[in-house]
N, C-alpha and C. Protein backbone atom coordinates (compact mmCIF):
# COMPACT_ATOMS: atom_id res chain seq x y z
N UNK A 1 145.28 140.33 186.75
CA UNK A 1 144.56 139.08 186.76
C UNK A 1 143.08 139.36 186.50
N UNK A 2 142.56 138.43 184.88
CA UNK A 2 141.05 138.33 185.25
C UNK A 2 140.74 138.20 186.40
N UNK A 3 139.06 138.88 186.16
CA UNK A 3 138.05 137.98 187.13
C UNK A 3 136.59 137.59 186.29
N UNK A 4 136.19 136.45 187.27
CA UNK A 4 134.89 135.92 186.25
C UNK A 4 133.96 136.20 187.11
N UNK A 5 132.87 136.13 185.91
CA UNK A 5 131.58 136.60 187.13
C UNK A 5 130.46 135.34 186.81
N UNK A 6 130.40 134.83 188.34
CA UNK A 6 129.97 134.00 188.58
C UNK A 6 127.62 134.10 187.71
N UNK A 7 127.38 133.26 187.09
CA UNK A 7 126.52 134.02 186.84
C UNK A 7 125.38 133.08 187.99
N UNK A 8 124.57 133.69 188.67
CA UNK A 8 123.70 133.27 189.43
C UNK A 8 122.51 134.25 189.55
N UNK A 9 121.01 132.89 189.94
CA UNK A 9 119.89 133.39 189.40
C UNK A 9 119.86 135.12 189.87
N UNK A 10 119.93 135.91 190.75
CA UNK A 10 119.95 136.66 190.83
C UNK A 10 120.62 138.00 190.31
N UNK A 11 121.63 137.54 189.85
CA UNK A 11 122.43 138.41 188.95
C UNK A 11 121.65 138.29 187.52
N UNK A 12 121.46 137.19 186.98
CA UNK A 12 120.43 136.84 186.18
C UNK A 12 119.01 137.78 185.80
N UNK A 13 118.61 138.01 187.61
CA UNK A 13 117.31 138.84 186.93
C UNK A 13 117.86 139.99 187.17
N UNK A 14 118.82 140.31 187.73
CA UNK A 14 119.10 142.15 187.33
C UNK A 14 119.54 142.70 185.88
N UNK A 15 119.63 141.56 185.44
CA UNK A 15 120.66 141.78 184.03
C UNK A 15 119.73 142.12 183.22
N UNK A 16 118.27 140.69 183.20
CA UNK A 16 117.27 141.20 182.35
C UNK A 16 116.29 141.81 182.70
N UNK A 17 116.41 142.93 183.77
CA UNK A 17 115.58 144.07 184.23
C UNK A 17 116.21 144.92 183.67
N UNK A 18 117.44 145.23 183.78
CA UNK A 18 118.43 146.34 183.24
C UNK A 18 118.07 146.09 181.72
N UNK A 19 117.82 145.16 181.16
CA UNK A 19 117.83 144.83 179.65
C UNK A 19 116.69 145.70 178.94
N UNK A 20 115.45 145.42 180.24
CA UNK A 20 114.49 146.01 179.57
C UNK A 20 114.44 147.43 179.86
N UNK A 21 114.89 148.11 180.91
CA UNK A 21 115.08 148.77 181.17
C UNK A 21 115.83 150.50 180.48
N UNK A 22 116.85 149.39 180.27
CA UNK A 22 117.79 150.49 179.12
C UNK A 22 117.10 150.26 177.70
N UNK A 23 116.57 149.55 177.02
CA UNK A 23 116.11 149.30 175.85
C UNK A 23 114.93 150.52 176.48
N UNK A 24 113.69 150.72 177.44
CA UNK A 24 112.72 151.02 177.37
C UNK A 24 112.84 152.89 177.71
N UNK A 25 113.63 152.86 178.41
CA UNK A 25 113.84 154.14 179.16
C UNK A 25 115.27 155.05 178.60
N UNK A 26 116.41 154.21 177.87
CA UNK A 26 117.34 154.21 177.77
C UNK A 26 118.52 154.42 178.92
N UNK A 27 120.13 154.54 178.47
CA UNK A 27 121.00 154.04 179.80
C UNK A 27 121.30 155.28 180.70
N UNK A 28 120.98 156.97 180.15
CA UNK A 28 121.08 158.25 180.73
C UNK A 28 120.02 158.05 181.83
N UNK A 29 118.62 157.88 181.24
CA UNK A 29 117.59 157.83 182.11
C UNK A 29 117.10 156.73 182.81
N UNK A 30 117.85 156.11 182.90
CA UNK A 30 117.88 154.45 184.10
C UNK A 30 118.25 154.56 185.16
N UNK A 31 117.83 154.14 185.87
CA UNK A 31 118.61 154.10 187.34
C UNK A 31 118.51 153.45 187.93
N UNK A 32 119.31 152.85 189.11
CA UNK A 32 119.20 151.57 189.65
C UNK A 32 117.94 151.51 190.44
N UNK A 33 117.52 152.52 190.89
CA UNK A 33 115.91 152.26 190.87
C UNK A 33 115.08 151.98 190.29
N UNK A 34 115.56 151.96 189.00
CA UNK A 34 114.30 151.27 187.94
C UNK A 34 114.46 150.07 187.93
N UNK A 35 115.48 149.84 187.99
CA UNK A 35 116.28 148.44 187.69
C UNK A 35 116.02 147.64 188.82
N UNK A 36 115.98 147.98 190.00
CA UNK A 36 115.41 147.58 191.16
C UNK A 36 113.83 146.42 191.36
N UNK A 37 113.22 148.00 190.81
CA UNK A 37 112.23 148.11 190.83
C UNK A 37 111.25 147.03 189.76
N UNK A 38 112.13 146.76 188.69
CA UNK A 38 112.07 145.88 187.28
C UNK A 38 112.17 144.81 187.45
N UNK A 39 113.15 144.45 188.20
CA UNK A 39 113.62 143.24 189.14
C UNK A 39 112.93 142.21 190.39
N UNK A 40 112.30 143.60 190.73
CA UNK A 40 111.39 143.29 192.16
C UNK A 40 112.11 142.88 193.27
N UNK A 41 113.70 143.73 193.26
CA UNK A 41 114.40 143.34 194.47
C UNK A 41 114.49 144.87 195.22
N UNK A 42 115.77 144.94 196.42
CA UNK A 42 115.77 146.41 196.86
C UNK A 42 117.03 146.53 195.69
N UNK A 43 117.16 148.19 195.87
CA UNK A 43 118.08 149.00 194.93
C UNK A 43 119.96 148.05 196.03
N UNK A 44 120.11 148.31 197.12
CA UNK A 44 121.59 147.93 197.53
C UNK A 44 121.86 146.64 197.31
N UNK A 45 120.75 145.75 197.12
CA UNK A 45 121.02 144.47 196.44
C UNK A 45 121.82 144.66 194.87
N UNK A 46 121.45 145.37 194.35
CA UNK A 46 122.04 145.66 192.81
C UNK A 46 123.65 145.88 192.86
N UNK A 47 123.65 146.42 193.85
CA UNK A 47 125.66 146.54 194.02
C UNK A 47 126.31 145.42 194.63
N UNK A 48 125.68 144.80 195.39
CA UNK A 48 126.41 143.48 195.27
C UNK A 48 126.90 143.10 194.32
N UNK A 49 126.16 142.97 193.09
CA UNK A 49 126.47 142.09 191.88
C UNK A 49 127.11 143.17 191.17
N UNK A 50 126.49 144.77 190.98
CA UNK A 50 127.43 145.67 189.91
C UNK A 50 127.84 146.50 190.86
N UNK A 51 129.13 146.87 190.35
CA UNK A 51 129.50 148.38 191.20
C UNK A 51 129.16 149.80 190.39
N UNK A 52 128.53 149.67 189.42
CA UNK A 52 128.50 150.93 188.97
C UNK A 52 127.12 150.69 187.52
N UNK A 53 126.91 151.67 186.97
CA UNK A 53 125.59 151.55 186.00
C UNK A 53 126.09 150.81 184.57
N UNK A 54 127.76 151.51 184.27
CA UNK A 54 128.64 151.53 183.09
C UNK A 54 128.58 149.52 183.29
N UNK A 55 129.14 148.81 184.36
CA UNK A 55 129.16 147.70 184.82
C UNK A 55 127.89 146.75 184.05
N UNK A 56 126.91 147.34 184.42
CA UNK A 56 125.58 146.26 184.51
C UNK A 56 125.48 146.67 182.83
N UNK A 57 125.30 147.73 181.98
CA UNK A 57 125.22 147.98 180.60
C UNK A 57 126.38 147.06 180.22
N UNK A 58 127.26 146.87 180.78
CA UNK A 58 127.98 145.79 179.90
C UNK A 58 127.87 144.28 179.87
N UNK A 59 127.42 144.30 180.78
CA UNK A 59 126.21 143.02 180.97
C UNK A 59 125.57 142.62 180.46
N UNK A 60 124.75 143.46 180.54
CA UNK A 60 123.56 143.85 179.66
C UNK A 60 123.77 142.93 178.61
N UNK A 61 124.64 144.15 177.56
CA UNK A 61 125.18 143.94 175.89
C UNK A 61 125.53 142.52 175.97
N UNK A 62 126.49 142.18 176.81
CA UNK A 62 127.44 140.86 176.53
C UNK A 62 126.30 139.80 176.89
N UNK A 63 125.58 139.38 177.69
CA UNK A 63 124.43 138.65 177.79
C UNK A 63 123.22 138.94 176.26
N UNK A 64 123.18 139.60 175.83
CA UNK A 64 122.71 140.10 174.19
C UNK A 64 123.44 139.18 173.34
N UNK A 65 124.45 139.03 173.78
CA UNK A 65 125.15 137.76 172.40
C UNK A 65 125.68 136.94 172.62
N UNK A 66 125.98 136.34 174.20
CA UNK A 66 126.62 135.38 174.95
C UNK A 66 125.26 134.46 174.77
N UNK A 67 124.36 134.63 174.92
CA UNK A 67 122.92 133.79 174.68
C UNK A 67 122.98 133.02 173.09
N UNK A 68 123.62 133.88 172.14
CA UNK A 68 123.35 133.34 171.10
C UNK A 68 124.14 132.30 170.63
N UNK A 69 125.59 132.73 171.08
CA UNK A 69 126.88 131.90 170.65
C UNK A 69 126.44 130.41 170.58
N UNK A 70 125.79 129.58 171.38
CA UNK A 70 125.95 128.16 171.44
C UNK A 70 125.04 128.36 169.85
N UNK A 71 124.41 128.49 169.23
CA UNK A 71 123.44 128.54 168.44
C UNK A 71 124.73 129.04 167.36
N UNK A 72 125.04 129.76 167.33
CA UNK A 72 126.52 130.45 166.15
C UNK A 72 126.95 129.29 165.93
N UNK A 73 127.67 128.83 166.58
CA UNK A 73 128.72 127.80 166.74
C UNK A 73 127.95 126.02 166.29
N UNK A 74 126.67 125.99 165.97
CA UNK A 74 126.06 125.31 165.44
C UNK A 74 125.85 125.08 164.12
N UNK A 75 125.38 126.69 163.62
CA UNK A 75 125.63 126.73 162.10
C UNK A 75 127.08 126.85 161.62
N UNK A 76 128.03 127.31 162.51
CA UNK A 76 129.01 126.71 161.61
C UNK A 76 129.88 125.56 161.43
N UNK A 77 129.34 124.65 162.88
CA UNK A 77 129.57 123.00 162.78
C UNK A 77 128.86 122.61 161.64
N UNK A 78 127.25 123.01 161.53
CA UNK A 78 126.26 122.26 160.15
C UNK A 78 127.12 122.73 158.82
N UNK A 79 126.86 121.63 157.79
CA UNK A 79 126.94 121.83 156.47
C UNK A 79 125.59 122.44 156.01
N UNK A 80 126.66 123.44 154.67
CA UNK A 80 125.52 124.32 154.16
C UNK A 80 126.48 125.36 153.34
N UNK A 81 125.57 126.19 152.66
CA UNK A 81 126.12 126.63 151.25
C UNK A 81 126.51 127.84 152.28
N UNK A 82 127.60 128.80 151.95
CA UNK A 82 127.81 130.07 152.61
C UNK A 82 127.14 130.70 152.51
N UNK A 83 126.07 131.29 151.74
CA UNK A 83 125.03 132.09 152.09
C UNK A 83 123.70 131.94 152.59
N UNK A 84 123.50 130.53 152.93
CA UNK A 84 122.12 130.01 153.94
C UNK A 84 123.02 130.34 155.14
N UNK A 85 124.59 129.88 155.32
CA UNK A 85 125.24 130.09 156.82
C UNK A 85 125.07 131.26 156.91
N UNK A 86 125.93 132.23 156.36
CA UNK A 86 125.67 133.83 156.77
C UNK A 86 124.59 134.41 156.99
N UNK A 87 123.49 134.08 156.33
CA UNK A 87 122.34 134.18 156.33
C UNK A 87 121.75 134.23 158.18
N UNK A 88 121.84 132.62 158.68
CA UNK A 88 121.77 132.24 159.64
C UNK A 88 122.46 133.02 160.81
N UNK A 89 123.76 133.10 160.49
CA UNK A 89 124.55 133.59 161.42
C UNK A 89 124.36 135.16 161.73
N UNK A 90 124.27 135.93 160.41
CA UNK A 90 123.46 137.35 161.32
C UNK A 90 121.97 137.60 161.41
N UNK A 91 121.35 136.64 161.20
CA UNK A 91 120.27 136.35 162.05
C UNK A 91 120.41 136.41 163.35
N UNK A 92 121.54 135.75 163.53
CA UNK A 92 121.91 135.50 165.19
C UNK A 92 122.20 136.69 165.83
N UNK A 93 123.10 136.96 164.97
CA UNK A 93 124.21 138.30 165.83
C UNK A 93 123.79 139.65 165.34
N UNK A 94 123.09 139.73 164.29
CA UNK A 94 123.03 141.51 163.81
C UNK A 94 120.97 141.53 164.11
N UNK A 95 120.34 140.42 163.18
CA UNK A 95 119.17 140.93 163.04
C UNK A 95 118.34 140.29 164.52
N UNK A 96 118.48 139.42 164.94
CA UNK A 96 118.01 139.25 166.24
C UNK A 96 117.68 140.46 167.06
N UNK A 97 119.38 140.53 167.73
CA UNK A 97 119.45 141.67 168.55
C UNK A 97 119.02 143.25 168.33
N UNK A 98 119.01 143.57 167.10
CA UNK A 98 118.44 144.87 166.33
C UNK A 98 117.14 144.93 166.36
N UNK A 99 116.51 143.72 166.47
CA UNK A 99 114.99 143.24 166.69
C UNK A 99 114.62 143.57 168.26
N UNK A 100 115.11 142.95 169.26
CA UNK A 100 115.01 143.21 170.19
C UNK A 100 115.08 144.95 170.86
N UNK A 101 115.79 145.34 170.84
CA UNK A 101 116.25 146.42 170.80
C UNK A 101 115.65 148.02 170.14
N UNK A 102 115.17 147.10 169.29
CA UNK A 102 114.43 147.94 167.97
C UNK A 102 113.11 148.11 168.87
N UNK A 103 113.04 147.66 169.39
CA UNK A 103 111.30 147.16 170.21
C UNK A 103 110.75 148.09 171.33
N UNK A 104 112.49 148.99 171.97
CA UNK A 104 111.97 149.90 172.52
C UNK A 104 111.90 151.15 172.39
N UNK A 105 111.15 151.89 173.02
CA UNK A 105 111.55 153.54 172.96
C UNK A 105 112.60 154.35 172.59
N UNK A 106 113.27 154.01 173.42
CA UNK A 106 115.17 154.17 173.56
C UNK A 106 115.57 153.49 172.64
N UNK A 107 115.69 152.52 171.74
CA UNK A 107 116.51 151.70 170.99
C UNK A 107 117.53 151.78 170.41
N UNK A 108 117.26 153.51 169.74
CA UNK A 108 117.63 154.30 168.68
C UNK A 108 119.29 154.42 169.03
N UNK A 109 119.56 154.96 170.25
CA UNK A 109 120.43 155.41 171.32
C UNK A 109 121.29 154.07 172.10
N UNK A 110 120.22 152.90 171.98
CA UNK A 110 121.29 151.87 172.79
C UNK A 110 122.48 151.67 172.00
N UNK A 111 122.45 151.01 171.13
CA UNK A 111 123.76 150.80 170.41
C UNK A 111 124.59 151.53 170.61
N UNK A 112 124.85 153.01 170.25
CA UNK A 112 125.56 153.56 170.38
C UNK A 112 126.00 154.46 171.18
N UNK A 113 125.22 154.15 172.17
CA UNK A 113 126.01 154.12 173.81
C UNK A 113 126.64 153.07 174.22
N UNK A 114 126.32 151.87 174.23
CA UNK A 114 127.31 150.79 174.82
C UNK A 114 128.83 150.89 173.71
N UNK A 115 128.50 151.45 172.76
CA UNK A 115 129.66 151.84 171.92
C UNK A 115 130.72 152.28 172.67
N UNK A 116 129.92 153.43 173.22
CA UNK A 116 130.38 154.81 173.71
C UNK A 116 130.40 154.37 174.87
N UNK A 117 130.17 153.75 175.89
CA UNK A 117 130.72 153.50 177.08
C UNK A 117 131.12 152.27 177.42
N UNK A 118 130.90 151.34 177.20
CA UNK A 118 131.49 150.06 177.07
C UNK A 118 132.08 149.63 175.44
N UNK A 119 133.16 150.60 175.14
CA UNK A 119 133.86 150.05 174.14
C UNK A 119 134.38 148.25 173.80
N UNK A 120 135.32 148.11 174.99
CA UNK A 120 135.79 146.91 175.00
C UNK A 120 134.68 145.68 175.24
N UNK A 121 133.36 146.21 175.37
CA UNK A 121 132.48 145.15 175.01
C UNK A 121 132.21 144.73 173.57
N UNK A 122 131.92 146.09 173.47
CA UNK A 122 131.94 146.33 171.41
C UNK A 122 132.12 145.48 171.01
N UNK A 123 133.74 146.44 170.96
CA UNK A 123 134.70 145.63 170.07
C UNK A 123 135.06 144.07 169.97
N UNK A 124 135.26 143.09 170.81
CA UNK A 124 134.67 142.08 171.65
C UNK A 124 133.80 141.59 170.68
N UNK A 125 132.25 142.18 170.64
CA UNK A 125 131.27 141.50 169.62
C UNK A 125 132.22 141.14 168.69
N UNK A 126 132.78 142.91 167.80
CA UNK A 126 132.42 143.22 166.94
C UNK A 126 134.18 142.02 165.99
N UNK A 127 134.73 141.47 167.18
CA UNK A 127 136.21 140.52 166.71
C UNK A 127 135.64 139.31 166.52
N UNK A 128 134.85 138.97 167.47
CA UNK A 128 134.01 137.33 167.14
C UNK A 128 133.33 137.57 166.26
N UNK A 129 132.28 138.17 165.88
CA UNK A 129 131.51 138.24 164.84
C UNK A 129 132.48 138.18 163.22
N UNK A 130 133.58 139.13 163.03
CA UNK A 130 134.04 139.17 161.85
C UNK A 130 134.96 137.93 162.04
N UNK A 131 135.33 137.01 163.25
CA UNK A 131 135.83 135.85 163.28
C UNK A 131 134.91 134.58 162.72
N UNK A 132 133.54 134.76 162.95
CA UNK A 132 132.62 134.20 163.02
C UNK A 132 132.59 134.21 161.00
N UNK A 133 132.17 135.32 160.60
CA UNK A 133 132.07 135.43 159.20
C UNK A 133 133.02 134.78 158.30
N UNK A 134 134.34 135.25 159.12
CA UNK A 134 135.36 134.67 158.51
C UNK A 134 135.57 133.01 158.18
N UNK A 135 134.82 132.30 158.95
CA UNK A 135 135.16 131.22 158.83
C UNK A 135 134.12 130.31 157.98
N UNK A 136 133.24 131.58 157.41
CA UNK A 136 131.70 130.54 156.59
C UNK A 136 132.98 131.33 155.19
N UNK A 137 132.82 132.78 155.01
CA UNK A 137 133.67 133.03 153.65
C UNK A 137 135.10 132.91 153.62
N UNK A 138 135.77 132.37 154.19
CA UNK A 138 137.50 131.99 154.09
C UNK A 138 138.37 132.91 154.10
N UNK A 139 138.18 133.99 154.00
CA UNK A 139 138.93 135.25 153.66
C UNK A 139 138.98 136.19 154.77
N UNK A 140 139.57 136.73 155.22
CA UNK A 140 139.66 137.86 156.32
C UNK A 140 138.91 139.21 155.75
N UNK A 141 140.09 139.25 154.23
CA UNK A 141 139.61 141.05 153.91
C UNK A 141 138.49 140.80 153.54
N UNK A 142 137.27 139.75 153.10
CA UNK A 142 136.39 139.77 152.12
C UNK A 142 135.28 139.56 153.42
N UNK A 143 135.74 138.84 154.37
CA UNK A 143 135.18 139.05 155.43
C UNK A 143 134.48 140.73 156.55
N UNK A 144 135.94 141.01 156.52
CA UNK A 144 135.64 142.17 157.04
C UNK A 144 135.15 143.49 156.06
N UNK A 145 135.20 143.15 154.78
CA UNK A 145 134.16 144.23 154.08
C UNK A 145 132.99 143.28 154.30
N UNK A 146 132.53 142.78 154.53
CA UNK A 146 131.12 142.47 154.31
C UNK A 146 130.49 142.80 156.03
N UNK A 147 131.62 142.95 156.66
CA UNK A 147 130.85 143.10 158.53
C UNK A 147 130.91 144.06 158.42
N UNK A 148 131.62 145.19 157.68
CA UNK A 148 131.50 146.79 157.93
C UNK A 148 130.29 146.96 156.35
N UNK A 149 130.00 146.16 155.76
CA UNK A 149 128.62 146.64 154.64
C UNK A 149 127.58 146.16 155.84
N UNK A 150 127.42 145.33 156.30
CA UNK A 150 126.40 144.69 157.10
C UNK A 150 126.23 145.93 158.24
N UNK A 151 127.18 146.78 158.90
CA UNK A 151 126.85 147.43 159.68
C UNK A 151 126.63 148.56 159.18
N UNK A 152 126.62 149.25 158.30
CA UNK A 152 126.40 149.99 157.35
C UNK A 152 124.61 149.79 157.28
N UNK A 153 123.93 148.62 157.47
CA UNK A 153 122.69 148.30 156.86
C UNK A 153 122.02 149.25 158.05
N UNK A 154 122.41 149.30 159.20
CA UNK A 154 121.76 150.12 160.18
C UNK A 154 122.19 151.58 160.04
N UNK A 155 122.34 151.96 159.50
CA UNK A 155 122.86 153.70 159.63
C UNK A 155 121.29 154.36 159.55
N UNK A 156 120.57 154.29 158.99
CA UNK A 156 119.14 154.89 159.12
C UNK A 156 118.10 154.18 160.47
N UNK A 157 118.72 153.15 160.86
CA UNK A 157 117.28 152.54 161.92
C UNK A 157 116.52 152.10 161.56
N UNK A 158 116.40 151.01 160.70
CA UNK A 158 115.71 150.24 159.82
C UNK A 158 114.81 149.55 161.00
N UNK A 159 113.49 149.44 160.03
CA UNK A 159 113.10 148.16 160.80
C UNK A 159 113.55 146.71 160.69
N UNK A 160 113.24 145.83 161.64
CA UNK A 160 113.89 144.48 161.74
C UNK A 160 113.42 143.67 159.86
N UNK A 161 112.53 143.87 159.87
CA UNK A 161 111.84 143.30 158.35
C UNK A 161 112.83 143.87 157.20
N UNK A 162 113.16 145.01 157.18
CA UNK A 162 113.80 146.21 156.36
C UNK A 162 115.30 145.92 156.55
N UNK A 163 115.70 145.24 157.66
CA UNK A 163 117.34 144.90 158.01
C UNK A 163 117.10 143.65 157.05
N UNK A 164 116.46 142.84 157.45
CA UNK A 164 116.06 141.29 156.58
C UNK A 164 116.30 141.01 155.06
N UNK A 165 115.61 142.55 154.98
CA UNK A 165 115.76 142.07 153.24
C UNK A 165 117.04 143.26 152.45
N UNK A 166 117.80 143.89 153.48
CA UNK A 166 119.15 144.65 153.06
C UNK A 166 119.94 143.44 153.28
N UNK A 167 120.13 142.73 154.17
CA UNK A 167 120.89 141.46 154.14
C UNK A 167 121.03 140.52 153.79
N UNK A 168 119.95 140.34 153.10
CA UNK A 168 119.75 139.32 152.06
C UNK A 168 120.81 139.75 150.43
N UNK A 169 120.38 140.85 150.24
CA UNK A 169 120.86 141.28 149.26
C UNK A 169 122.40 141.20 149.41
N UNK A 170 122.64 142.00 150.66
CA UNK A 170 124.01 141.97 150.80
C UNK A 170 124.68 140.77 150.78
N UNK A 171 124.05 139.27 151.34
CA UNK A 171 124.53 138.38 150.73
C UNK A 171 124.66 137.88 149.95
N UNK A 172 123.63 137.80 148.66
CA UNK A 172 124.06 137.64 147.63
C UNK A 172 125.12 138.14 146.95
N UNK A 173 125.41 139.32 146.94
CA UNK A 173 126.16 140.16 146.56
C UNK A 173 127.91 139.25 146.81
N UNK A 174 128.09 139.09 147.94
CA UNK A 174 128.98 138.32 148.59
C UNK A 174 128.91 137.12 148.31
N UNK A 175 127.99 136.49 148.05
CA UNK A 175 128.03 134.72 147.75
C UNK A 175 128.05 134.05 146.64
């Protein structure tokens, strides 16, 4: 049996202490004392809400794109040509968050640790998102080559400006 997690203000600010946290310091060198401390609560307050570090990084991530969805799900209610939507839509989901992220010290390393330890968060993104695509270009396979070219655009660590205008292209290419 699921369970849901209730989200309340306090869980709230541990999530985006941990946010900045792992973005700034990254998720090896974090600790719930930073996170604590980021927070401005005590450290045994933090286990109430997580039982473990792997826990709150998945948090973390999933609050990274659970924020955006109502906004997804907008552009693809609006009318519009498929490549202003796609356009829009990894705005949302690829260049946003790569922006954010991009912003800290650690950045380099987040991604592909929550990879690496919160898989089933990933993957998760990474089914809505090519669900998400799928439904501005109609196609599954034409879909999912264009979410594995799009993730492809990060293999060097681009800057957010430098992701902007690889994705542009890449949509045309596709549209």
């Amino acid at each position: 049996m699921a369970t849901t997690t209730v989200a309340t203000p306090r869980r709230e600010t541990i999530v985006a202490a941990a946010r900045l946290c792992f973005v700034r310091f990254g998720y090896a060198k974090t600790s719930f004392a930073d996170v604590a401390k980021a927070a401005a609560i005590s450290r045994p307050l933090i286990y109430v809400h997580f039982k473990s570090k792997e826990e709150l990084l998945g948090a973390v991530f999933t609050a990274i794109f659970e924020e955006r969805y109502p906004e997804v799900e907008r552009i693809l209610a609006a009318p519009g040509a498929p490549g202003a939507k796609l356009t829009r839509l990894y705005e949302q989901l690829l260049v946003g968050p790569w922006a954010e992220v991009k912003g800290g010290s650690a950045s380099d390393e987040f991604l592909a640790t929550c990879e690496q330890i919160i898989p089933e968060a990933a993957t998760a993104y990474e089914k809505r998102r090519l669900r998400y695509t799928q439904a501005i270009l109609g196609d599954r396979e034409l879909a999912d080559v264009f979410a594995m070219a799009a993730d492809g655009l990060l293999a060097d660590l681009p800057t957010p400006a430098m992701l902007r205008k690889r994705l542009k292209r890449l949509i045309e290419r596709f549209t």
